[in-house]
C-alpha atoms as a PDB file:
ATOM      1  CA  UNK A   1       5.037   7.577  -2.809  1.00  0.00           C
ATOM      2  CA  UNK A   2       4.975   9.423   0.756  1.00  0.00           C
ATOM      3  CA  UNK A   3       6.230   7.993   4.165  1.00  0.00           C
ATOM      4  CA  UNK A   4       4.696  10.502   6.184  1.00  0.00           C
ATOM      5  CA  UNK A   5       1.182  10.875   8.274  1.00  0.00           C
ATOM      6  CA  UNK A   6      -0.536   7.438   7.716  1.00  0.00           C
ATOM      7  CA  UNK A   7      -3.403   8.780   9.709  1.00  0.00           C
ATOM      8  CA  UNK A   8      -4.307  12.178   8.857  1.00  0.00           C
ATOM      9  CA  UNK A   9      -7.622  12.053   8.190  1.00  0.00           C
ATOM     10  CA  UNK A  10      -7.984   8.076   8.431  1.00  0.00           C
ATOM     11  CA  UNK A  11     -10.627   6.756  11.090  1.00  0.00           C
ATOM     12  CA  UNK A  12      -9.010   2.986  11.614  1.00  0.00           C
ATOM     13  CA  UNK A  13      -7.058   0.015   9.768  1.00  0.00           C
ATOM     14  CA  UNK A  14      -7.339  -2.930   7.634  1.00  0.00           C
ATOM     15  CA  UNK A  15      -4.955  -4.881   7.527  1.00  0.00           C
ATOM     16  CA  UNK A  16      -3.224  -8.053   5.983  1.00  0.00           C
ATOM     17  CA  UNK A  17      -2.283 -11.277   8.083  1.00  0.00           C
ATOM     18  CA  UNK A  18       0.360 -13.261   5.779  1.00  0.00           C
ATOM     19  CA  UNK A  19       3.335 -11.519   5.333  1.00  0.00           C
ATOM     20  CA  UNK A  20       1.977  -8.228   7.206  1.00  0.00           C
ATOM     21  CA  UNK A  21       1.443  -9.475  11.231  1.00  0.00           C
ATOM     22  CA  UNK A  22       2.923 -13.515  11.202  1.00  0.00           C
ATOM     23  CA  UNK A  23       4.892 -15.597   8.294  1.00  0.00           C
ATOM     24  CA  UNK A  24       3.593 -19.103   9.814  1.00  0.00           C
ATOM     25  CA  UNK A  25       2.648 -19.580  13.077  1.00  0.00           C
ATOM     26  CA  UNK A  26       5.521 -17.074  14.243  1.00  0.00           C
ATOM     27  CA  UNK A  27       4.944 -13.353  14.252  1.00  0.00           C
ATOM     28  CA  UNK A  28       7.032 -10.602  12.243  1.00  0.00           C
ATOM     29  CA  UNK A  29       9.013  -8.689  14.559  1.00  0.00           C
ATOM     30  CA  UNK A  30       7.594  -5.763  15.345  1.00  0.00           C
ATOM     31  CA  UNK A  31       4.240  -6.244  13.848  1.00  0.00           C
ATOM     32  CA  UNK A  32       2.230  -7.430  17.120  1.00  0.00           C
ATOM     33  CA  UNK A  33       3.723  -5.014  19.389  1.00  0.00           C
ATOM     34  CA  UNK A  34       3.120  -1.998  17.167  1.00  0.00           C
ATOM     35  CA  UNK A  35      -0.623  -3.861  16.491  1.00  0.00           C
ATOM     36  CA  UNK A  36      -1.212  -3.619  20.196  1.00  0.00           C
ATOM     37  CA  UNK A  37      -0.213  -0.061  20.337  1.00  0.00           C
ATOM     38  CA  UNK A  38      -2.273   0.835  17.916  1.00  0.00           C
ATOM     39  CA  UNK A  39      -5.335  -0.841  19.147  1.00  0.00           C
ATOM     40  CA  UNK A  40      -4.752   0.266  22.785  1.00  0.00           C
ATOM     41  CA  UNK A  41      -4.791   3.992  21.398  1.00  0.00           C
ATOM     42  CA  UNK A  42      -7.989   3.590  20.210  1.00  0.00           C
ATOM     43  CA  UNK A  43      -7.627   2.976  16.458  1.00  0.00           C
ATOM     44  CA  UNK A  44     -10.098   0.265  14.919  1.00  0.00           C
ATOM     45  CA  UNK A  45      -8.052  -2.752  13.218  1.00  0.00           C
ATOM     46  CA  UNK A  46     -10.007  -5.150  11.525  1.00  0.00           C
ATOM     47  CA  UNK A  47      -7.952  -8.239   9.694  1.00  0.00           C
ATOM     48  CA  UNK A  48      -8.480  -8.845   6.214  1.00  0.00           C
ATOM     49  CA  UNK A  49      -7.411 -11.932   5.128  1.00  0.00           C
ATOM     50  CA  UNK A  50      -7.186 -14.572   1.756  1.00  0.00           C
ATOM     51  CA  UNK A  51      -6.479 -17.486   3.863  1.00  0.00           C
ATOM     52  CA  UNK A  52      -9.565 -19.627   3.679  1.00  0.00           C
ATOM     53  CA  UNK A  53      -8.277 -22.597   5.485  1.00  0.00           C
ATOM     54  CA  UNK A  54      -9.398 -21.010   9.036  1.00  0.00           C
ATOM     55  CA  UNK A  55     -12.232 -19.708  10.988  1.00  0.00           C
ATOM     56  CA  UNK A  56     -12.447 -15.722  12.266  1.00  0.00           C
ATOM     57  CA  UNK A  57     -12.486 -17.320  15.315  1.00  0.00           C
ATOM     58  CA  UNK A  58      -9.594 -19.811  15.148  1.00  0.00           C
ATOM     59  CA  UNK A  59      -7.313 -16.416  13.848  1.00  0.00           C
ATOM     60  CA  UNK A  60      -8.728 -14.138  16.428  1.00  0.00           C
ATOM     61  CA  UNK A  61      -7.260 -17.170  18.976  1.00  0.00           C
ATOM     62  CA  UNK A  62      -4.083 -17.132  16.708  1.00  0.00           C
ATOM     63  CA  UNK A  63      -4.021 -13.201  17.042  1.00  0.00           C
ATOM     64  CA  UNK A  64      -4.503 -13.185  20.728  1.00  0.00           C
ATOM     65  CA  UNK A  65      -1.777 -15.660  21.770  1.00  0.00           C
ATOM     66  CA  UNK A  66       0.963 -13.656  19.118  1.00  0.00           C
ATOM     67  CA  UNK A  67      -0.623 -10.813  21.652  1.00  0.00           C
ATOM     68  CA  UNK A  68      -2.880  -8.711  19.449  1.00  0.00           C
ATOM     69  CA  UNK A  69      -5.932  -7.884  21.441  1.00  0.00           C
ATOM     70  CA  UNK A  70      -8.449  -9.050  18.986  1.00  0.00           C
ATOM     71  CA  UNK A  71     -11.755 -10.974  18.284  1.00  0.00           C
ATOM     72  CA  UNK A  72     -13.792 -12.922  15.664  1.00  0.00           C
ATOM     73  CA  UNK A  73     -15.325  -9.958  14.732  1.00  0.00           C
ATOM     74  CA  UNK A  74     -12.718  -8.169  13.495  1.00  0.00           C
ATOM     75  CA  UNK A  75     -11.500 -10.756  11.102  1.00  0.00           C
ATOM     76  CA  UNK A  76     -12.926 -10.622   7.386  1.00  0.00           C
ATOM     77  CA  UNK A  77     -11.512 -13.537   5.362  1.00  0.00           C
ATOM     78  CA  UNK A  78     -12.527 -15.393   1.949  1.00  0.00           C
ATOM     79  CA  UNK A  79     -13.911 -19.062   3.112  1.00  0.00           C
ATOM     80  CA  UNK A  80     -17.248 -16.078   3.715  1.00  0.00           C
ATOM     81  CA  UNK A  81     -16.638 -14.568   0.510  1.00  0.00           C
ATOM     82  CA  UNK A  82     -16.668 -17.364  -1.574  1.00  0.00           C
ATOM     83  CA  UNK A  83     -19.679 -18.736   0.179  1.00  0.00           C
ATOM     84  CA  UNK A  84     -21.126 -14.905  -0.907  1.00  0.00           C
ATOM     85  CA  UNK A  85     -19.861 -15.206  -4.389  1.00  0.00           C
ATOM     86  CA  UNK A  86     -21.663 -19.064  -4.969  1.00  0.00           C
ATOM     87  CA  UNK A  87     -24.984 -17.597  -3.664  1.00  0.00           C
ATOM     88  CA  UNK A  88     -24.807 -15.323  -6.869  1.00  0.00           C
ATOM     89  CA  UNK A  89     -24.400 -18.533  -9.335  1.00  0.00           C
ATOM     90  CA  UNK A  90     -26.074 -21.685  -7.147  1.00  0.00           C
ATOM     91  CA  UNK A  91     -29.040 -21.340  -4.952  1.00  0.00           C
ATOM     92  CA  UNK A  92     -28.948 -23.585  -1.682  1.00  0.00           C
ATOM     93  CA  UNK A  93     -29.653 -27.100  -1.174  1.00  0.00           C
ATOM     94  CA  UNK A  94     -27.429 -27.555  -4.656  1.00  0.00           C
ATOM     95  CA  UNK A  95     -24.324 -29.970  -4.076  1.00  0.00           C
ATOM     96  CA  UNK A  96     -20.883 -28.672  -3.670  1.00  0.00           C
ATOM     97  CA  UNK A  97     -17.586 -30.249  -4.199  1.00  0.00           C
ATOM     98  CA  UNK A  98     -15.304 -28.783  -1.376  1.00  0.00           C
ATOM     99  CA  UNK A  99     -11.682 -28.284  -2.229  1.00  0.00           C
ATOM    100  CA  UNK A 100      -9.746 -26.789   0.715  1.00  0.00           C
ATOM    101  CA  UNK A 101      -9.778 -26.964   4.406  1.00  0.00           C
ATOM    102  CA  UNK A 102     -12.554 -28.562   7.254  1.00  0.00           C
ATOM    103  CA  UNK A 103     -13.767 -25.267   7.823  1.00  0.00           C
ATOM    104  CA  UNK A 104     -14.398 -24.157   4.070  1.00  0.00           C
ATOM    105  CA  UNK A 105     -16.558 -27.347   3.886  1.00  0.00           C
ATOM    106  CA  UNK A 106     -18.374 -26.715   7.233  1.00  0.00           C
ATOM    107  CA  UNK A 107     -19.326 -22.934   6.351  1.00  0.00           C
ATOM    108  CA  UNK A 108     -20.969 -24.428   3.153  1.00  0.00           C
ATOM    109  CA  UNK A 109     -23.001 -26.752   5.247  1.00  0.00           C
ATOM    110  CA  UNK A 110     -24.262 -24.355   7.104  1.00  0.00           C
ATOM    111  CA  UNK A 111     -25.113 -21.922   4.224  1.00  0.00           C
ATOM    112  CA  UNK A 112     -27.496 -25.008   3.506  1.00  0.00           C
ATOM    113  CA  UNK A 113     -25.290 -26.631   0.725  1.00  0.00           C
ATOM    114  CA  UNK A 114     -25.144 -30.231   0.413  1.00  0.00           C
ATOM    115  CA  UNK A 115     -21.078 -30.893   0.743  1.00  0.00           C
ATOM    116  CA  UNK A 116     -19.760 -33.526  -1.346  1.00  0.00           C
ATOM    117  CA  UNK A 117     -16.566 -35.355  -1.386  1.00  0.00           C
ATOM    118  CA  UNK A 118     -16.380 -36.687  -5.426  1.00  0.00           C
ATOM    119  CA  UNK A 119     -16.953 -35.655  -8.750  1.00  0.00           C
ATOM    120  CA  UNK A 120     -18.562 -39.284  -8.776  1.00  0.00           C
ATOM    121  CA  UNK A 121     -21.717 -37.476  -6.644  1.00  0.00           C
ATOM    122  CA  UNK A 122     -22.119 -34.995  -9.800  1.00  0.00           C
ATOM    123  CA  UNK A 123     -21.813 -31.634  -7.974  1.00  0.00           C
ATOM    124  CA  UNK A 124     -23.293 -28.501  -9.082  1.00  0.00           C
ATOM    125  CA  UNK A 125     -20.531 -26.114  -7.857  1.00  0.00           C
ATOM    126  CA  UNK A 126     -16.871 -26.622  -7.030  1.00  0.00           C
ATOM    127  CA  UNK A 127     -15.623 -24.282  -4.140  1.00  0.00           C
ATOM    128  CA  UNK A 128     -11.923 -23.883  -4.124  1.00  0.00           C
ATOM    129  CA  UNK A 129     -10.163 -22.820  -1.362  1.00  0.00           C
ATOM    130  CA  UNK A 130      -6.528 -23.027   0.244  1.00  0.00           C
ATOM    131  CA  UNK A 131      -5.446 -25.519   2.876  1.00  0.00           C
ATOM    132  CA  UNK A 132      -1.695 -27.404   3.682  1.00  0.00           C
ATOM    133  CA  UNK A 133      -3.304 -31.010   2.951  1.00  0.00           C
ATOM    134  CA  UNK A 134      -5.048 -30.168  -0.268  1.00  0.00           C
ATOM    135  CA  UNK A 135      -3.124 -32.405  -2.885  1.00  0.00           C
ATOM    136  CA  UNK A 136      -3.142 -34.404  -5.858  1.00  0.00           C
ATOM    137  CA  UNK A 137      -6.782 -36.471  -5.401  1.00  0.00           C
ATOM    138  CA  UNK A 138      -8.540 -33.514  -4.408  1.00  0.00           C
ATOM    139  CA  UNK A 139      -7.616 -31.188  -6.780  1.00  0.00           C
ATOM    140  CA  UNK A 140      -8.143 -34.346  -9.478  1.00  0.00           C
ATOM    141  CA  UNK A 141     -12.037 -34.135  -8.407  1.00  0.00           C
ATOM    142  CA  UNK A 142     -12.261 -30.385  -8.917  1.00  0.00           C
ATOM    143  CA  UNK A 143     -10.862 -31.283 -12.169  1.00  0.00           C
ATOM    144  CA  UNK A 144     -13.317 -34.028 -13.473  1.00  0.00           C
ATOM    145  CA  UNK A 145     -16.278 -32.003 -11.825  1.00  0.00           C
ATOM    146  CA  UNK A 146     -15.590 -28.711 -13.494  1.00  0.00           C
ATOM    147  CA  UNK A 147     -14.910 -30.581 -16.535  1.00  0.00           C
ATOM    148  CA  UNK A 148     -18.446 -31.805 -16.031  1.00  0.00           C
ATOM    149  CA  UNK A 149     -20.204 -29.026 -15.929  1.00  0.00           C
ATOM    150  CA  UNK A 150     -20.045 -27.599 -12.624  1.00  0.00           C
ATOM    151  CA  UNK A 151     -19.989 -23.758 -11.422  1.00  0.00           C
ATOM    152  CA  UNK A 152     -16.251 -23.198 -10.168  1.00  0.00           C
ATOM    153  CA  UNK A 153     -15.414 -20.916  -7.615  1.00  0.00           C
ATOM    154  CA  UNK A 154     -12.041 -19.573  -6.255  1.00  0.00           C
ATOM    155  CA  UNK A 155     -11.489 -18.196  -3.033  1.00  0.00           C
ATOM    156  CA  UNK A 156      -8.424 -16.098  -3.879  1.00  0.00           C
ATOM    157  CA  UNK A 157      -6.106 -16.370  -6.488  1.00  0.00           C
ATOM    158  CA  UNK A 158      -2.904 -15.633  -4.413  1.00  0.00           C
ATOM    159  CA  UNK A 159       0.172 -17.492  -6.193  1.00  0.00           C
ATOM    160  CA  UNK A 160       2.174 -17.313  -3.414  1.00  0.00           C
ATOM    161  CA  UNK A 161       1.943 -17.199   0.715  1.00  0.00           C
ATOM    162  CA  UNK A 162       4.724 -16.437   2.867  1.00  0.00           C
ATOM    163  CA  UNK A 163       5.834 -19.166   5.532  1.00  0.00           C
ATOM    164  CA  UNK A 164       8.546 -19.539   8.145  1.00  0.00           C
ATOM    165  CA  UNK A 165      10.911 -21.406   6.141  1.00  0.00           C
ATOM    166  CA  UNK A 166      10.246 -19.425   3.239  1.00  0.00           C
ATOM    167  CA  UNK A 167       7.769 -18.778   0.134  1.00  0.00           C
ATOM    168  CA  UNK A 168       5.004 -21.537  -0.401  1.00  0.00           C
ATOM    169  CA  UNK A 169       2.751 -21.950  -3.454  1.00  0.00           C
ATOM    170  CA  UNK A 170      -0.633 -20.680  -2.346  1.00  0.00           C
ATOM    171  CA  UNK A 171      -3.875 -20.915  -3.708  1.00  0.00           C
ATOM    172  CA  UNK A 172      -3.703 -19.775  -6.810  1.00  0.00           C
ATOM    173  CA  UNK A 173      -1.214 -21.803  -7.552  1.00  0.00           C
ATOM    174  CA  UNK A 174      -3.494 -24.737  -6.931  1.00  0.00           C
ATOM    175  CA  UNK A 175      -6.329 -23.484  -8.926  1.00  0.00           C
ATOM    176  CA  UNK A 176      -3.693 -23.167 -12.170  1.00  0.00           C
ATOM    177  CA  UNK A 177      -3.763 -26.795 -11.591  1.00  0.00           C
ATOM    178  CA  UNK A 178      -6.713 -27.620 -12.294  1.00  0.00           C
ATOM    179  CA  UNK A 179      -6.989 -24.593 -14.303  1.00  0.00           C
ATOM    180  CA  UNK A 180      -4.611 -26.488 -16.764  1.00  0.00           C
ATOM    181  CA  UNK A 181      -6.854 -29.449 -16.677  1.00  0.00           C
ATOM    182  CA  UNK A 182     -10.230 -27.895 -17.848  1.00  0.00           C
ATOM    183  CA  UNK A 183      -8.732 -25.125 -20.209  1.00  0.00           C
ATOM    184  CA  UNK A 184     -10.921 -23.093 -18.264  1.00  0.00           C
ATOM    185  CA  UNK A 185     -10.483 -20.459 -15.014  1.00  0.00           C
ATOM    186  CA  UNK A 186     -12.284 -19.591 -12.034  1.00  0.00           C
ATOM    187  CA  UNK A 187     -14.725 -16.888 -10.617  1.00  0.00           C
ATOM    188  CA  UNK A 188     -12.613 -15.453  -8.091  1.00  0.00           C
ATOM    189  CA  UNK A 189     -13.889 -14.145  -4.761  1.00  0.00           C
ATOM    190  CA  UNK A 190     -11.499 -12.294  -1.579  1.00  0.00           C
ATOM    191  CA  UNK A 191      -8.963  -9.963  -2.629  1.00  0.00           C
ATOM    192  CA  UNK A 192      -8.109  -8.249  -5.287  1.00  0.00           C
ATOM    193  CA  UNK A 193     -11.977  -7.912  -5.265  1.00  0.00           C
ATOM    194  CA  UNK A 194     -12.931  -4.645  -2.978  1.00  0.00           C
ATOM    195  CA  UNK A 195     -15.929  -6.518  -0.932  1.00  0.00           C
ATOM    196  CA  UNK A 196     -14.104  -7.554   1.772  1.00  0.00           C
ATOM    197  CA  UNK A 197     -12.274  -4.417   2.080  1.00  0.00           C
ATOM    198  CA  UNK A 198     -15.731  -2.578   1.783  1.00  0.00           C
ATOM    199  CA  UNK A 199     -17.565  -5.058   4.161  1.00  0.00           C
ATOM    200  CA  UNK A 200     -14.517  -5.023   6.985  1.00  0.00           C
ATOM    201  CA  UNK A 201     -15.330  -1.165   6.784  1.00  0.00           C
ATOM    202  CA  UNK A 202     -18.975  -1.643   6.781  1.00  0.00           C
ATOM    203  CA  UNK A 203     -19.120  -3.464  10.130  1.00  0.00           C
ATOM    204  CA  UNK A 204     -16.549  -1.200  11.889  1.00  0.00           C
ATOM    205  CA  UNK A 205     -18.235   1.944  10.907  1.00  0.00           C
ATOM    206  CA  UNK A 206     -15.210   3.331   9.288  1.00  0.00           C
ATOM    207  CA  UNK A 207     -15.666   5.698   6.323  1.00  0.00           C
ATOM    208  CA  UNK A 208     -11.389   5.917   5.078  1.00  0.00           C
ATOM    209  CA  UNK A 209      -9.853   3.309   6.332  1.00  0.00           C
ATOM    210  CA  UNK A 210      -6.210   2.493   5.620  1.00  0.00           C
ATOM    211  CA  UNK A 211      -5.337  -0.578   4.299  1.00  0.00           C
ATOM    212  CA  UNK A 212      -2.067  -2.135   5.110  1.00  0.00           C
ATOM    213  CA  UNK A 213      -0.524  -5.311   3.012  1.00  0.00           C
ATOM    214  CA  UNK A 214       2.564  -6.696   1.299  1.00  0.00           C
ATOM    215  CA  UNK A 215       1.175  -7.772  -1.725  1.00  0.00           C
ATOM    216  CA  UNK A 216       0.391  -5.591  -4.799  1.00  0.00           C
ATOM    217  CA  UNK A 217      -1.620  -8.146  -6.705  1.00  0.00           C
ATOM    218  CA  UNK A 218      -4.469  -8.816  -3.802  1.00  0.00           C
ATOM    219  CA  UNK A 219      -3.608  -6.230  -1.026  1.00  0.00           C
ATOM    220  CA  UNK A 220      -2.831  -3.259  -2.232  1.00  0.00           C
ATOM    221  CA  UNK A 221      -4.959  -3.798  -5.990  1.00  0.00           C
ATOM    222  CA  UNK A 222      -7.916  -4.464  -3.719  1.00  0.00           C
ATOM    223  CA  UNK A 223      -7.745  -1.889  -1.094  1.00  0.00           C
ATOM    224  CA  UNK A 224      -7.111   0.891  -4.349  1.00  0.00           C
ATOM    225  CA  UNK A 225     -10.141  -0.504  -6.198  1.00  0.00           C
ATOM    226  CA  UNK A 226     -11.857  -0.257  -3.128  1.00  0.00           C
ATOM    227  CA  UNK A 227     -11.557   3.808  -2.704  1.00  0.00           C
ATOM    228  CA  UNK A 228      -8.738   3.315   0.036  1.00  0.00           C
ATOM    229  CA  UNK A 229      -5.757   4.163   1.048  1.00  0.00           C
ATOM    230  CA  UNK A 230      -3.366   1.937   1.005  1.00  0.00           C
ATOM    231  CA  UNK A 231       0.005   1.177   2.925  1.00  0.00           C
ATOM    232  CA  UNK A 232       2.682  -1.551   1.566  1.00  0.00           C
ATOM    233  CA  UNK A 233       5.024  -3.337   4.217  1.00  0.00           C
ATOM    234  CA  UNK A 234       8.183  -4.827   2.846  1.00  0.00           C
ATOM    235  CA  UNK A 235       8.403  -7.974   5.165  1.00  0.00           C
ATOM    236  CA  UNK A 236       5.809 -10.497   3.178  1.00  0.00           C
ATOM    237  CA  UNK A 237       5.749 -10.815  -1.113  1.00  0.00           C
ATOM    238  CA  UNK A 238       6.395  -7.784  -2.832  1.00  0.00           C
ATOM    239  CA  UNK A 239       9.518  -5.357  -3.229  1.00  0.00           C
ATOM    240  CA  UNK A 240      10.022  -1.855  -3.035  1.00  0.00           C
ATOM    241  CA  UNK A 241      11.718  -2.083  -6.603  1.00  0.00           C
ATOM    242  CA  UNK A 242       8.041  -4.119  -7.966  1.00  0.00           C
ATOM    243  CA  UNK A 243       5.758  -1.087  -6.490  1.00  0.00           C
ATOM    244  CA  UNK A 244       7.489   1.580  -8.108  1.00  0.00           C
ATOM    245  CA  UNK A 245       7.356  -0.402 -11.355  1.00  0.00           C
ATOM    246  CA  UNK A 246       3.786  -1.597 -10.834  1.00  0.00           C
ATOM    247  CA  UNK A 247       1.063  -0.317 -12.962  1.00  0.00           C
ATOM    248  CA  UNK A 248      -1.296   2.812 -11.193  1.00  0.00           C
ATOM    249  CA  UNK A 249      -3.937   0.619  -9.825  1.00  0.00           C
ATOM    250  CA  UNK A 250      -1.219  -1.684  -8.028  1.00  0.00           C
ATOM    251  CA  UNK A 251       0.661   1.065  -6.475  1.00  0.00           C
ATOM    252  CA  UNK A 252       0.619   1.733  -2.843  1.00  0.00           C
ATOM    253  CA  UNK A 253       0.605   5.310  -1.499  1.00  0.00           C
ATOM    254  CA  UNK A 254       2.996   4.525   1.126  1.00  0.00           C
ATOM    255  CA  UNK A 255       5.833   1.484   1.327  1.00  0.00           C
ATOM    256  CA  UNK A 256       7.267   1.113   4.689  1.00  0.00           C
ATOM    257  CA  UNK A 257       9.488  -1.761   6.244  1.00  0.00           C
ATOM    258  CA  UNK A 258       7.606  -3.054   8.432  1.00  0.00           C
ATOM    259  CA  UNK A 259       4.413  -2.344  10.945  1.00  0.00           C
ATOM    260  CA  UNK A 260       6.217  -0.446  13.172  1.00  0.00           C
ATOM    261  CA  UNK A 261       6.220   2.517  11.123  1.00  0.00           C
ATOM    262  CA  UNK A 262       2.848   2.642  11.471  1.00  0.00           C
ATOM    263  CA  UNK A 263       3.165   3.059  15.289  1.00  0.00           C
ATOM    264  CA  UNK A 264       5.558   5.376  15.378  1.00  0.00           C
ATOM    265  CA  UNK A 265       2.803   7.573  13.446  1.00  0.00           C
ATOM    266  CA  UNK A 266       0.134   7.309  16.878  1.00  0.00           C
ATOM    267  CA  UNK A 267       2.225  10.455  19.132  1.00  0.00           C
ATOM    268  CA  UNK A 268       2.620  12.651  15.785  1.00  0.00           C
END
């Protein structure tokens, strides 16, 4: 695995938000400053993300106050995915249990799904997503409504998400819940699966992007299965010692630090 020339031959960057630019609210050092650098030498950066529990537009705010100069339209995350991934199993109008954040619910809506709160209402589709207040009732109703009969879909399977004070369970951890509970598992949209990585590139026009993450199960799986490049940074999930004992489609072709090795590559 090289450290050298990140963008020979590379026309712009997707990249990871936990663990790669902020751990929280709070930014990694480094990460926004070389971010902005990049950006302000001209190098596209779109944002590609498994956290479903926010809007494009509500990160792109996030972004811009850390002091990444960013918009909506540069953030790809899986709330859209898994809205993408039900149209291919339940056709509009059906009923959906929403398990996850405000905004997972209200993208549903407006994909013309009927949102419901209770297995009670006898959903066709469960929708699955990540967000800080999902807990014990809700995940209970995904539970009794998958047992039931209805379509389940994931937005990511990520076990763990990095936070300020530390390493939190993430989604995936949530869905083994009530994975436990039916004996059954998920259809599984956002990363490791190469659309978003393939649709951030789409609408930026790139043709070999990079993509930059810390972990090897979503990240760097996803951007490899994708036909990218891919970059590790050592400042979110994953270890230097667990990519060079990872299996060939986890590895990364490059593990630096942190984003600021990136940078450094813009006056080579």
């Amino acid at each position: 695995m090289s450290t050298a020339r990140f963008f020979h031959g590379h026309d712009g960057l997707l990249c990871d938000l936990d663990g790669v630019v902020y751990a929280g609210a709070g930014a990694i050092p480094g990460a926004v400053e070389s971010l902005a650098a990049l950006i302000e030498a001209g190098i596209p950066v779109a944002f590609v993300t498994n956290n479903a529990s926010r809007s494009p537009q509500t990160v792109a705010d996030h972004l811009r106050d850390l002091g990444v100069p960013t918009d909506a339209e540069h953030v790809f995350g899986s709330a859209q995915a898994g809205v993408a991934l039900l149209r291919q199993h339940v056709a509009a109008g059906a009923s959906v249990l929403a398990v996850g954040s405000d905004y997972l619910a209200g993208l549903l809506g407006e994909s013309g799904y009927r949102v419901v709160c209770s297995a009670s209402d006898r959903p066709d589709a469960v929708v699955q997503g990540f967000d800080p207040s999902v807990g014990w009732a809700q995940l209970a109703e995904a539970a009794y409504a998958v047992n039931a009969g209805a379509v389940w879909i994931a937005t990511n399977l990520d076990l763990s998400i990095p936070r300020a004070e530390g390493v939190a369970p993430g989604n995936g951890a949530l869905v083994g819940a009530v994975s436990h509970a039916t004996g059954t598992c998920p259809v599984a949209a956002g990363k490791p699966e190469p659309h978003l990585f393939q649709t951030a590139a789409r609408e930026l026009g790139l043709v070999n992007p990079l993509v930059v993450g810390d972990r090897l199960d979503t990240d760097i799986r996803g951007g490899n299965a994708a036909g990218f490049d891919t970059v590790m940074v050592l400042t979110g999930i994953d270890t230097r010692q667990s990519a060079e004992q990872a299996r060939e489609a986890d590895r990364p072709g490059w593990i630096v630090d942190d984003m600021t090795a990136l940078a450094a590559e813009i006056d080579r």
